[in-house]
PDB file of N, CA and C in Angstrom:
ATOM      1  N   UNK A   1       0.838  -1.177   0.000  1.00  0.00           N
ATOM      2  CA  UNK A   1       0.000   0.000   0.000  1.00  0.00           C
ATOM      3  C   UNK A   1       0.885   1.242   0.000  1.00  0.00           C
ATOM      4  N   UNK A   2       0.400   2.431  -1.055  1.00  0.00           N
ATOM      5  CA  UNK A   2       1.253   3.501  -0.978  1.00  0.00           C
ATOM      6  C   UNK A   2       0.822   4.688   0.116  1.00  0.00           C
ATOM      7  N   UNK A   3       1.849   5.165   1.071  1.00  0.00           N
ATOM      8  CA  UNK A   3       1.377   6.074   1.675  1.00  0.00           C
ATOM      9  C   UNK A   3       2.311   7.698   1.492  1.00  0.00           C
ATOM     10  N   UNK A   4       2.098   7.820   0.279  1.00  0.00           N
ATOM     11  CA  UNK A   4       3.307   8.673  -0.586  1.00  0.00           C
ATOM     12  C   UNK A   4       2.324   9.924  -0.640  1.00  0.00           C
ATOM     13  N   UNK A   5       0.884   9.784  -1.147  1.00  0.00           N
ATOM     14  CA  UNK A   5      -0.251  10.645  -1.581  1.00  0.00           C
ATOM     15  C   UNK A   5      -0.589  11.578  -0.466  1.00  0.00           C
ATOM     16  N   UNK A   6      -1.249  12.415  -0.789  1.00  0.00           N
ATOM     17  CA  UNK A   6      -2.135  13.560   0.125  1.00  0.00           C
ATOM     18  C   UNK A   6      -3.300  13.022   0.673  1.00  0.00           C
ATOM     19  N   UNK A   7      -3.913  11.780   0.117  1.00  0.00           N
ATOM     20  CA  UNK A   7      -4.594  10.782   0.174  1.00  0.00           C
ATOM     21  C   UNK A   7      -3.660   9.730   0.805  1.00  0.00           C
ATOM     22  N   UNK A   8      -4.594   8.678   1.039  1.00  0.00           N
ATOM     23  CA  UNK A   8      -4.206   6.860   1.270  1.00  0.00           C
ATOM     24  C   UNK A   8      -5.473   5.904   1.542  1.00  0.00           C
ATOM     25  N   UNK A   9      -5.195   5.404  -0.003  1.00  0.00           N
ATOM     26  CA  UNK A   9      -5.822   3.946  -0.123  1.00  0.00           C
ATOM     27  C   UNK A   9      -6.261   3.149   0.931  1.00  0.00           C
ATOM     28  N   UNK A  10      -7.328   2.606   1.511  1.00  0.00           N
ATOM     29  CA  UNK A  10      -7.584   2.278   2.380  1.00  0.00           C
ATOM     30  C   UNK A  10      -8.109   0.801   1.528  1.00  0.00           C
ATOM     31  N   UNK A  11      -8.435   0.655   0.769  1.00  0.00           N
ATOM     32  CA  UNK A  11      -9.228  -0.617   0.745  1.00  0.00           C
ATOM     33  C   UNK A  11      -9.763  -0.825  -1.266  1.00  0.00           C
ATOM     34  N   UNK A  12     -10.040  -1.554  -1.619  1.00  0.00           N
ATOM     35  CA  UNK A  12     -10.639  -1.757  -3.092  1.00  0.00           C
ATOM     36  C   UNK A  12      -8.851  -1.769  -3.861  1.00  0.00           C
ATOM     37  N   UNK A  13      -8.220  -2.645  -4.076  1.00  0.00           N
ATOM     38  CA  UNK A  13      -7.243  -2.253  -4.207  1.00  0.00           C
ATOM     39  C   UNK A  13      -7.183  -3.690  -5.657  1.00  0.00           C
ATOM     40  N   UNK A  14      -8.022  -4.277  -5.822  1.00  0.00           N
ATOM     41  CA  UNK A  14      -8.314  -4.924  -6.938  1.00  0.00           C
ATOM     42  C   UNK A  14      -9.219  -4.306  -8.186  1.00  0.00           C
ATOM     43  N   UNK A  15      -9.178  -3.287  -8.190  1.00  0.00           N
ATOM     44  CA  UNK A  15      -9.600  -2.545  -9.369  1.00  0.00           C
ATOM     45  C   UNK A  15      -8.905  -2.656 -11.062  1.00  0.00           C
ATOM     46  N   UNK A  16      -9.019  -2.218 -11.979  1.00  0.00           N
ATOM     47  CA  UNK A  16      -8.365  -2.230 -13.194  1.00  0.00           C
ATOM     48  C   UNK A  16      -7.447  -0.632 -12.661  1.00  0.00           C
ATOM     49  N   UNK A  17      -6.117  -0.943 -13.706  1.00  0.00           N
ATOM     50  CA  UNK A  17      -5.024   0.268 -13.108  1.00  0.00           C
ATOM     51  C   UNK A  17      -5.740   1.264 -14.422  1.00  0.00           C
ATOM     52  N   UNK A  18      -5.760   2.679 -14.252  1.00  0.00           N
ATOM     53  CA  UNK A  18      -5.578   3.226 -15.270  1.00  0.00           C
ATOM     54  C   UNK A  18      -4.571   4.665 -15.576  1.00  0.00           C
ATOM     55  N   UNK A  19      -3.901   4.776 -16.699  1.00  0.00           N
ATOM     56  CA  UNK A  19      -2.877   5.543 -16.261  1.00  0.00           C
ATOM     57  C   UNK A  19      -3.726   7.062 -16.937  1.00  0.00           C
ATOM     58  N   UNK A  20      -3.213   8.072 -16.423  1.00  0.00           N
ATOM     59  CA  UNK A  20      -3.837   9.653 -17.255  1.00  0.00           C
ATOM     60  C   UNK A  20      -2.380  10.385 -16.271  1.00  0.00           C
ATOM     61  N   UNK A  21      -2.352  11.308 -17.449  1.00  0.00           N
ATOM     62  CA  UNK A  21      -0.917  12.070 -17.618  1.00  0.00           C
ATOM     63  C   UNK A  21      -1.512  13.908 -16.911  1.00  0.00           C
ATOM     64  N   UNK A  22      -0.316  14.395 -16.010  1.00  0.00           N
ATOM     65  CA  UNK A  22      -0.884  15.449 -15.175  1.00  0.00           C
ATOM     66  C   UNK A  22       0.269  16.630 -15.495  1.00  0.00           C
ATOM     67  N   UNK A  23      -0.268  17.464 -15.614  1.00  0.00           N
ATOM     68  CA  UNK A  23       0.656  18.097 -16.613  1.00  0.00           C
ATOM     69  C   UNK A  23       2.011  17.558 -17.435  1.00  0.00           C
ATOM     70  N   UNK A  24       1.474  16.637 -18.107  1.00  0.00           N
ATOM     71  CA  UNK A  24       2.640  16.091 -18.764  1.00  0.00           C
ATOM     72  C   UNK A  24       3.175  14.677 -18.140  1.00  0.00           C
ATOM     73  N   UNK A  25       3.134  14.540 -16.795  1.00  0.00           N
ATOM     74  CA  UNK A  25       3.759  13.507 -16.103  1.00  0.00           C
ATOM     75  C   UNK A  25       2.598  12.237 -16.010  1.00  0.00           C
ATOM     76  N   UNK A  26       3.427  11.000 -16.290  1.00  0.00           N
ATOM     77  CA  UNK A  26       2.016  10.034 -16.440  1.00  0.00           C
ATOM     78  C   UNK A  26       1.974   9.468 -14.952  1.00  0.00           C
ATOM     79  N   UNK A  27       0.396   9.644 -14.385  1.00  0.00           N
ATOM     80  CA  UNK A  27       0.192   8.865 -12.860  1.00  0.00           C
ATOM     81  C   UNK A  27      -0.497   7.631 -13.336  1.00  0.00           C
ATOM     82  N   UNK A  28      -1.045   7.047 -12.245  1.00  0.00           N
ATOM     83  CA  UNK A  28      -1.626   5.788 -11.857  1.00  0.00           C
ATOM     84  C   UNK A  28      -2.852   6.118 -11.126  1.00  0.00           C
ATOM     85  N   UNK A  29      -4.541   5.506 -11.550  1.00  0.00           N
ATOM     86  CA  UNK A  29      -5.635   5.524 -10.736  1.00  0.00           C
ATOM     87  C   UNK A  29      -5.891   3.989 -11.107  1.00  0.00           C
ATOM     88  N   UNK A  30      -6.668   4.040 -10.225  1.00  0.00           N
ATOM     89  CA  UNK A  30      -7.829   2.628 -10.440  1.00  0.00           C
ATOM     90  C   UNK A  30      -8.895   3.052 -10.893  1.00  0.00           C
ATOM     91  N   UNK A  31      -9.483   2.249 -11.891  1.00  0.00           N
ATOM     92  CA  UNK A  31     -10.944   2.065 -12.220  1.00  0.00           C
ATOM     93  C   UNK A  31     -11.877   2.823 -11.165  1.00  0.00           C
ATOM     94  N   UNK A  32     -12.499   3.679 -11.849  1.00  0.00           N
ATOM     95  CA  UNK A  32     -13.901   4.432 -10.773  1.00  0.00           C
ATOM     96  C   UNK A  32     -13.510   5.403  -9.612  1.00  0.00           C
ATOM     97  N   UNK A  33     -12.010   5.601  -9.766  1.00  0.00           N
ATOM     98  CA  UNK A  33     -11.418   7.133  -9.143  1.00  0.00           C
ATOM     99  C   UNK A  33     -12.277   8.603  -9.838  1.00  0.00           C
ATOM    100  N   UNK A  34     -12.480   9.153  -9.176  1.00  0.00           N
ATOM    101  CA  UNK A  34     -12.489  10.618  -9.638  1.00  0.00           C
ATOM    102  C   UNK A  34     -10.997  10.884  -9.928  1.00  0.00           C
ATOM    103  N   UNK A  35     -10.835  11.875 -10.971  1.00  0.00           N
ATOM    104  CA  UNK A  35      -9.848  12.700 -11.395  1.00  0.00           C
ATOM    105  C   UNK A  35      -9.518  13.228  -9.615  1.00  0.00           C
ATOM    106  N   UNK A  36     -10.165  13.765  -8.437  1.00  0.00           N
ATOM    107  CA  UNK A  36      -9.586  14.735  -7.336  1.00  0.00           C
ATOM    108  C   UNK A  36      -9.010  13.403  -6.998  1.00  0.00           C
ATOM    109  N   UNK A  37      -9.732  12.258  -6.704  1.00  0.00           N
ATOM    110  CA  UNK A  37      -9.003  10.983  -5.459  1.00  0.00           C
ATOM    111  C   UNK A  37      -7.326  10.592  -6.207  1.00  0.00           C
ATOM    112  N   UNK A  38      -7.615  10.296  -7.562  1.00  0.00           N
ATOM    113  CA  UNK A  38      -6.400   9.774  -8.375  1.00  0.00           C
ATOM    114  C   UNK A  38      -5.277  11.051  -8.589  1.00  0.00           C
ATOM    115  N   UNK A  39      -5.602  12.431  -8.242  1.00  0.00           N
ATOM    116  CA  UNK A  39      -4.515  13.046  -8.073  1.00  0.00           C
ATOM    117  C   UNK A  39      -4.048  13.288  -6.591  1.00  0.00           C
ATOM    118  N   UNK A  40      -4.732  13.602  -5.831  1.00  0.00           N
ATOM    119  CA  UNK A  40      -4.440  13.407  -4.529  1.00  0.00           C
ATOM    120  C   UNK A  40      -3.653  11.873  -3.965  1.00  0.00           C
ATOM    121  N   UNK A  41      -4.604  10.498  -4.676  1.00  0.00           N
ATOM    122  CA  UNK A  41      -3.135   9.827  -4.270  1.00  0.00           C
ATOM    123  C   UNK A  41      -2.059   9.316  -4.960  1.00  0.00           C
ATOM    124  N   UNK A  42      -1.829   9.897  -5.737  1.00  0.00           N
ATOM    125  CA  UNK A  42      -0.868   9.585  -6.669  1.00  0.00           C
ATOM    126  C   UNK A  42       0.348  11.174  -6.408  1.00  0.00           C
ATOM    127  N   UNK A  43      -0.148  11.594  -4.979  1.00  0.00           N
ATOM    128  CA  UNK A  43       1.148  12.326  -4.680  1.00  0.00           C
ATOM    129  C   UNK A  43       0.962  13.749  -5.144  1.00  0.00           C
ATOM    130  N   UNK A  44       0.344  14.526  -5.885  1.00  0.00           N
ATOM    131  CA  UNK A  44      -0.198  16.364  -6.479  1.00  0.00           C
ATOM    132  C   UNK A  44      -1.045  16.312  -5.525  1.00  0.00           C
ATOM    133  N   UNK A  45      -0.497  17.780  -5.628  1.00  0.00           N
ATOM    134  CA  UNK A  45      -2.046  18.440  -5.290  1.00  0.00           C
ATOM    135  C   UNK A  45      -2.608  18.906  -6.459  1.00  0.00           C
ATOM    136  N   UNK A  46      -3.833  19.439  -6.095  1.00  0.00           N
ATOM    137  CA  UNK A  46      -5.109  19.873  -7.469  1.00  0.00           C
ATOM    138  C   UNK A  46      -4.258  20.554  -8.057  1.00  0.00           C
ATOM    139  N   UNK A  47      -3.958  22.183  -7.860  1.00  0.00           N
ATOM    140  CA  UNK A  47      -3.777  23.011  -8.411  1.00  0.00           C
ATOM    141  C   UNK A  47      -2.819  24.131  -7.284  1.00  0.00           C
ATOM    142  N   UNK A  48      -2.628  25.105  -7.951  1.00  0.00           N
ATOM    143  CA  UNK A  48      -2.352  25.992  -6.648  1.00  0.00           C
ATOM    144  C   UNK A  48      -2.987  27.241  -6.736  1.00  0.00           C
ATOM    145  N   UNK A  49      -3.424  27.949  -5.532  1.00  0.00           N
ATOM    146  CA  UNK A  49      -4.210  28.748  -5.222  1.00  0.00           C
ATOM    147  C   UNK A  49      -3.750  29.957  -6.288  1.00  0.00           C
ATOM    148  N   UNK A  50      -4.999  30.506  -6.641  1.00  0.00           N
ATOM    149  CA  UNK A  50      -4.700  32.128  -7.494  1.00  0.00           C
ATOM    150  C   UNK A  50      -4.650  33.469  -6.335  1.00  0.00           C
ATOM    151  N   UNK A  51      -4.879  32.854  -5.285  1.00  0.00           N
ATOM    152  CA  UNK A  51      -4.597  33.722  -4.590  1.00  0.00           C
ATOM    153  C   UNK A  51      -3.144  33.968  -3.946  1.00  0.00           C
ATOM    154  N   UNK A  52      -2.199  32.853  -3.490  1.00  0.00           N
ATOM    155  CA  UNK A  52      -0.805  33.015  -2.921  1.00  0.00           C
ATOM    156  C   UNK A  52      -0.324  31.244  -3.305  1.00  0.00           C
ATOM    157  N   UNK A  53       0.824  31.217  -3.008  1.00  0.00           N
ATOM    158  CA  UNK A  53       1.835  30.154  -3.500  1.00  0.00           C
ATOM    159  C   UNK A  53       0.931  28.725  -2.892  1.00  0.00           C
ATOM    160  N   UNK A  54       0.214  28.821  -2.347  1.00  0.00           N
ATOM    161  CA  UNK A  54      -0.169  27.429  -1.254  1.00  0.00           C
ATOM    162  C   UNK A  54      -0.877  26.183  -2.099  1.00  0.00           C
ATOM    163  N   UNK A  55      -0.358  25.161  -2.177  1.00  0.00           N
ATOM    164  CA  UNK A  55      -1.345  24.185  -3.515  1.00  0.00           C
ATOM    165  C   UNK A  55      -3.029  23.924  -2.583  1.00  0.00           C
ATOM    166  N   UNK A  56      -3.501  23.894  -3.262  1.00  0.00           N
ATOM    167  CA  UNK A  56      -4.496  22.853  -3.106  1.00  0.00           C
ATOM    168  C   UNK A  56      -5.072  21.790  -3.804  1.00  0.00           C
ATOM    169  N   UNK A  57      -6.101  21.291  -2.214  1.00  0.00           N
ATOM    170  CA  UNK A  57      -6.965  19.885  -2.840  1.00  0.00           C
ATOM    171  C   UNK A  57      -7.811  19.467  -2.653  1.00  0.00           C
ATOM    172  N   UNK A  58      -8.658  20.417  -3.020  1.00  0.00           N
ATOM    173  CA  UNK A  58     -10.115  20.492  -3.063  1.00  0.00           C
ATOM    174  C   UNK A  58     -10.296  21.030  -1.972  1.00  0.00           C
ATOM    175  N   UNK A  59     -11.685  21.191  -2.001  1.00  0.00           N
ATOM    176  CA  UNK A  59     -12.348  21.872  -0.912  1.00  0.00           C
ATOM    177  C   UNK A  59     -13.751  20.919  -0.098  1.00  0.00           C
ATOM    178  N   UNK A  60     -14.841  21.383  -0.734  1.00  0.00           N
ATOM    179  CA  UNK A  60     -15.873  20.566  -0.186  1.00  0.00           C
ATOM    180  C   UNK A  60     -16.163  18.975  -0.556  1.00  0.00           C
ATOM    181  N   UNK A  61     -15.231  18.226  -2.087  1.00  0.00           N
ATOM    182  CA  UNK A  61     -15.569  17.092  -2.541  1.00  0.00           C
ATOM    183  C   UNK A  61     -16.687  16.774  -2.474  1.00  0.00           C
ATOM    184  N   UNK A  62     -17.471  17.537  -2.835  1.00  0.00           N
ATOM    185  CA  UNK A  62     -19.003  17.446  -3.789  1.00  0.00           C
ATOM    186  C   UNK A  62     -19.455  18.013  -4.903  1.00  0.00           C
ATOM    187  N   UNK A  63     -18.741  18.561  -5.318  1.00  0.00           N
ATOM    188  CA  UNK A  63     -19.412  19.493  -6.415  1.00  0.00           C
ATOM    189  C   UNK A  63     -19.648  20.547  -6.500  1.00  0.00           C
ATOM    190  N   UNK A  64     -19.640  21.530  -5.455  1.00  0.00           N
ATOM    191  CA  UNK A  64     -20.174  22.561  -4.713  1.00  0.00           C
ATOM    192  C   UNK A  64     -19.588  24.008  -4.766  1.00  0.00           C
ATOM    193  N   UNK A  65     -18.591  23.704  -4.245  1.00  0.00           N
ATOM    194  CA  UNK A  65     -17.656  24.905  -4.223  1.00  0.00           C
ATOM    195  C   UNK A  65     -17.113  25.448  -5.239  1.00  0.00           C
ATOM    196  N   UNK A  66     -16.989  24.712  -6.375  1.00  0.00           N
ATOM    197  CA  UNK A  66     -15.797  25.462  -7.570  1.00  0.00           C
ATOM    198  C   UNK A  66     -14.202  25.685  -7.218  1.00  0.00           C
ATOM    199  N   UNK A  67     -13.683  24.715  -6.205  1.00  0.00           N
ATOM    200  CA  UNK A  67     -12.494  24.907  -5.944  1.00  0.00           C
ATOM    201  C   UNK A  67     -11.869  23.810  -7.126  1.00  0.00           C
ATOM    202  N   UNK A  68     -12.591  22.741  -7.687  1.00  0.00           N
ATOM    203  CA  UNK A  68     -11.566  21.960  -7.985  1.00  0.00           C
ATOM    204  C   UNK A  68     -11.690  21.825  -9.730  1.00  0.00           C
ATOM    205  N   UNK A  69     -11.403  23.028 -10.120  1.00  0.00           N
ATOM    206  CA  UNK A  69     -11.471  23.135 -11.543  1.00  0.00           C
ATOM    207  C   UNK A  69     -10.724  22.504 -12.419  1.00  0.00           C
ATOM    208  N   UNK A  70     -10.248  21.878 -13.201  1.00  0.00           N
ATOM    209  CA  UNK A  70      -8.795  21.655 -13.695  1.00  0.00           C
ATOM    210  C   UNK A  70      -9.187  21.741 -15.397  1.00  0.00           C
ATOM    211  N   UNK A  71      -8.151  21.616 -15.981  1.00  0.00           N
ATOM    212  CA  UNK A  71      -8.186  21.767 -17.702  1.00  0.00           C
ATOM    213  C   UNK A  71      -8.015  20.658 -18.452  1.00  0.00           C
ATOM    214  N   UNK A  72      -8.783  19.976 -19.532  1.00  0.00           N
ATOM    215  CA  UNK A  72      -8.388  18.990 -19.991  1.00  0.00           C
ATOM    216  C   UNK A  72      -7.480  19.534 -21.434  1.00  0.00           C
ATOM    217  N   UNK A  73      -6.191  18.816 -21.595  1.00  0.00           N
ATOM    218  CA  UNK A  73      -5.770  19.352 -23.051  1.00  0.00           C
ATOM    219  C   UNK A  73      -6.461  19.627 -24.454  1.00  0.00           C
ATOM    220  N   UNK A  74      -7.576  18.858 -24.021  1.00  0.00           N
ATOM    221  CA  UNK A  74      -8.534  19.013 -25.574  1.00  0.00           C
ATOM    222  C   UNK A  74      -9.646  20.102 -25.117  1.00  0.00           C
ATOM    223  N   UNK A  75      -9.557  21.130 -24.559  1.00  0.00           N
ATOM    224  CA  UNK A  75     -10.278  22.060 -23.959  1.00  0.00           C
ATOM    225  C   UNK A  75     -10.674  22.318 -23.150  1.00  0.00           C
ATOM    226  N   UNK A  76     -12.403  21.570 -22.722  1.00  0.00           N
ATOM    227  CA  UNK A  76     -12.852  22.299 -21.401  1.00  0.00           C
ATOM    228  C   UNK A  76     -12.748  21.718 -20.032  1.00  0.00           C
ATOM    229  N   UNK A  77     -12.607  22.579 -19.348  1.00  0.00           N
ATOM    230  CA  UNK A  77     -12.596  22.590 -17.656  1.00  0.00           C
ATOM    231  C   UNK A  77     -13.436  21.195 -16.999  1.00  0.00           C
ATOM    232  N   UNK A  78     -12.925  20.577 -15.785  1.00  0.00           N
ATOM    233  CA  UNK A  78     -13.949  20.070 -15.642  1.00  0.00           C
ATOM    234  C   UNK A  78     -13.626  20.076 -14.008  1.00  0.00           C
ATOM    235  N   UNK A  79     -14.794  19.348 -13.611  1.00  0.00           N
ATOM    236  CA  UNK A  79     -14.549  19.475 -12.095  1.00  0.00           C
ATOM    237  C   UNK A  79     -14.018  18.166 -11.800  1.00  0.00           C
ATOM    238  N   UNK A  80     -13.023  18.488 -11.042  1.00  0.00           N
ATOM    239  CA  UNK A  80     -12.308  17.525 -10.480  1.00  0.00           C
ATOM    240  C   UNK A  80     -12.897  16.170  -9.846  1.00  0.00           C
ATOM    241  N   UNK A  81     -13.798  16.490  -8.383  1.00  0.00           N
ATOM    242  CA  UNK A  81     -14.425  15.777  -7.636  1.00  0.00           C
ATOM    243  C   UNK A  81     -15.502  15.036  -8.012  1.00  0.00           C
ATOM    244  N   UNK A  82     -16.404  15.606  -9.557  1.00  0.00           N
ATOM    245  CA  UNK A  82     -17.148  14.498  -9.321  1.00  0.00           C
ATOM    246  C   UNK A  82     -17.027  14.046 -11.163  1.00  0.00           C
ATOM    247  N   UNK A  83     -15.966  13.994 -11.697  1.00  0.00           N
ATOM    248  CA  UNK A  83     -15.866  13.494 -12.606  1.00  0.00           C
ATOM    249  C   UNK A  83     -14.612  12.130 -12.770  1.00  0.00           C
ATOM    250  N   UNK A  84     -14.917  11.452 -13.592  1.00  0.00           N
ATOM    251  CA  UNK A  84     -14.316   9.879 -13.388  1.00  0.00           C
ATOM    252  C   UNK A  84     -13.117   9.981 -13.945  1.00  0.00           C
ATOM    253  N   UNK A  85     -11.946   9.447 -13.597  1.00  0.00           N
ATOM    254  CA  UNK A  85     -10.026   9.160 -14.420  1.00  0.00           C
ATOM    255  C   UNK A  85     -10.982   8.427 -15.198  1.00  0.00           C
ATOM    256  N   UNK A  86     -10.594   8.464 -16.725  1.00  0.00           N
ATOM    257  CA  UNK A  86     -10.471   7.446 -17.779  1.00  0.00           C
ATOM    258  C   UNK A  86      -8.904   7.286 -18.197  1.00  0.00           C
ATOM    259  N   UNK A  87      -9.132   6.431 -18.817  1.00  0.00           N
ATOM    260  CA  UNK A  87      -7.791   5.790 -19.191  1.00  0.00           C
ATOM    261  C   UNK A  87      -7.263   6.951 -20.559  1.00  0.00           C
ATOM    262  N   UNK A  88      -5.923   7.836 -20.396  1.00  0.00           N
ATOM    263  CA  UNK A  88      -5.096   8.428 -21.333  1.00  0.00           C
ATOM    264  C   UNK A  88      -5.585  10.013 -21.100  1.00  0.00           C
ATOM    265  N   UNK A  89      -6.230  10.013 -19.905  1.00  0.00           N
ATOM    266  CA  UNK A  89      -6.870  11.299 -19.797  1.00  0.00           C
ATOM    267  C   UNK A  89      -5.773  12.621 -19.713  1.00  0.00           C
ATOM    268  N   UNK A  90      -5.556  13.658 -20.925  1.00  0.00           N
ATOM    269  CA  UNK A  90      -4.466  14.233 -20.135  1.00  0.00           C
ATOM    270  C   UNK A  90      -5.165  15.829 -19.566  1.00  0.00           C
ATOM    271  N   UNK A  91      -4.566  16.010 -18.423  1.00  0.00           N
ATOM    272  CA  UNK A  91      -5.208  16.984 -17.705  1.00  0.00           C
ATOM    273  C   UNK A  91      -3.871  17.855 -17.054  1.00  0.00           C
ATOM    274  N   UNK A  92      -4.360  19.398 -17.127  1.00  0.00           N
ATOM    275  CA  UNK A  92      -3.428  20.762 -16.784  1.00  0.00           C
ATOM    276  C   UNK A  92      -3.763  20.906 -15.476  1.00  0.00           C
ATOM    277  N   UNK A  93      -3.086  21.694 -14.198  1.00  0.00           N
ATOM    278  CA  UNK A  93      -3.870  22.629 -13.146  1.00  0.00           C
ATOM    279  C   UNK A  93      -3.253  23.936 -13.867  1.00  0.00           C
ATOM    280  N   UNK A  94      -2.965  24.060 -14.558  1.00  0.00           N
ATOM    281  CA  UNK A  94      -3.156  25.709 -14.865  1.00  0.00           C
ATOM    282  C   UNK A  94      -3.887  26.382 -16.093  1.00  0.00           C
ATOM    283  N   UNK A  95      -4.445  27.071 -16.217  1.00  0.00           N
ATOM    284  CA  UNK A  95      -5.191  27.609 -17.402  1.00  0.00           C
ATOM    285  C   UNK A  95      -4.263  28.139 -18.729  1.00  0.00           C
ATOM    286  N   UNK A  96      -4.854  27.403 -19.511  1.00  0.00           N
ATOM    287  CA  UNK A  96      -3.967  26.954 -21.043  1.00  0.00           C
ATOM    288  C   UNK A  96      -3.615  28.459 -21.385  1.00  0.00           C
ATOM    289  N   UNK A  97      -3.362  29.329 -21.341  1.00  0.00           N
ATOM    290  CA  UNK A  97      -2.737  30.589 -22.141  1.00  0.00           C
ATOM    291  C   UNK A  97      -1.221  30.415 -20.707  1.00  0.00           C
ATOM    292  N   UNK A  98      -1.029  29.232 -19.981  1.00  0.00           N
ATOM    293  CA  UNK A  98      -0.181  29.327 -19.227  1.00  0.00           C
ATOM    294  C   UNK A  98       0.850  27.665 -19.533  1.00  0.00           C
ATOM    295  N   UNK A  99       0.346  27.522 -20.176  1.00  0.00           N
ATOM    296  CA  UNK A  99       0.499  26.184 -21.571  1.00  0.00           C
ATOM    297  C   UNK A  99       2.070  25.725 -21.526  1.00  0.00           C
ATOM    298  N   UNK A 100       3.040  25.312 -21.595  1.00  0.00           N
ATOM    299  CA  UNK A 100       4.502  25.044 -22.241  1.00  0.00           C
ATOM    300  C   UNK A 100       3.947  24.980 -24.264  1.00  0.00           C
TER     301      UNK A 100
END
């Protein structure tokens, strides 16, 4: 069991692996992660605050707040917490006019 993440795996650990790439770098989720759980334990945080240097990771994990925005490379935004890792997913925390 990894206890490397901002998260830790507690249990379901027979899932299918799936990999999606985070700014560029390829992680590891299981089958039926949200995009917030599979970056949180795979060691990132979400994003970092627009307000001062501090990362974050998430906020309410429901849907609610609008803290957990992130960018997919093929365009639009999505919310972190209640949308699913698919397999090859590649995803930004910073807003694309901030791009490499």
């Amino acid at each position: 069991m990894s206890t490397t993440g901002r998260i830790v795996r507690l249990t379901e650990f027979d899932r299918a692996a799936v990999q999606f790439f985070l700014d560029g770098e390829k992680c590891s989720a299981l089958a039926g992660d949200t995009v917030l759980t599979a970056i949180l334990a795979s060691g990132h945080a979400l994003r970092n605050s627009e307000f001062g240097p501090e990362p974050r990771a998430g906020f309410c994990l429901m849907g609610a707040c609008q803290d957990c925005w992130l960018w997919q490379e093929t365009g639009p935004r999505l919310r972190a917490c209640s949308t699913p890792v698919t397999e090859g997913m590649r995803l930004r925390t910073t807003t694309p006019e901030n791009w490499p």
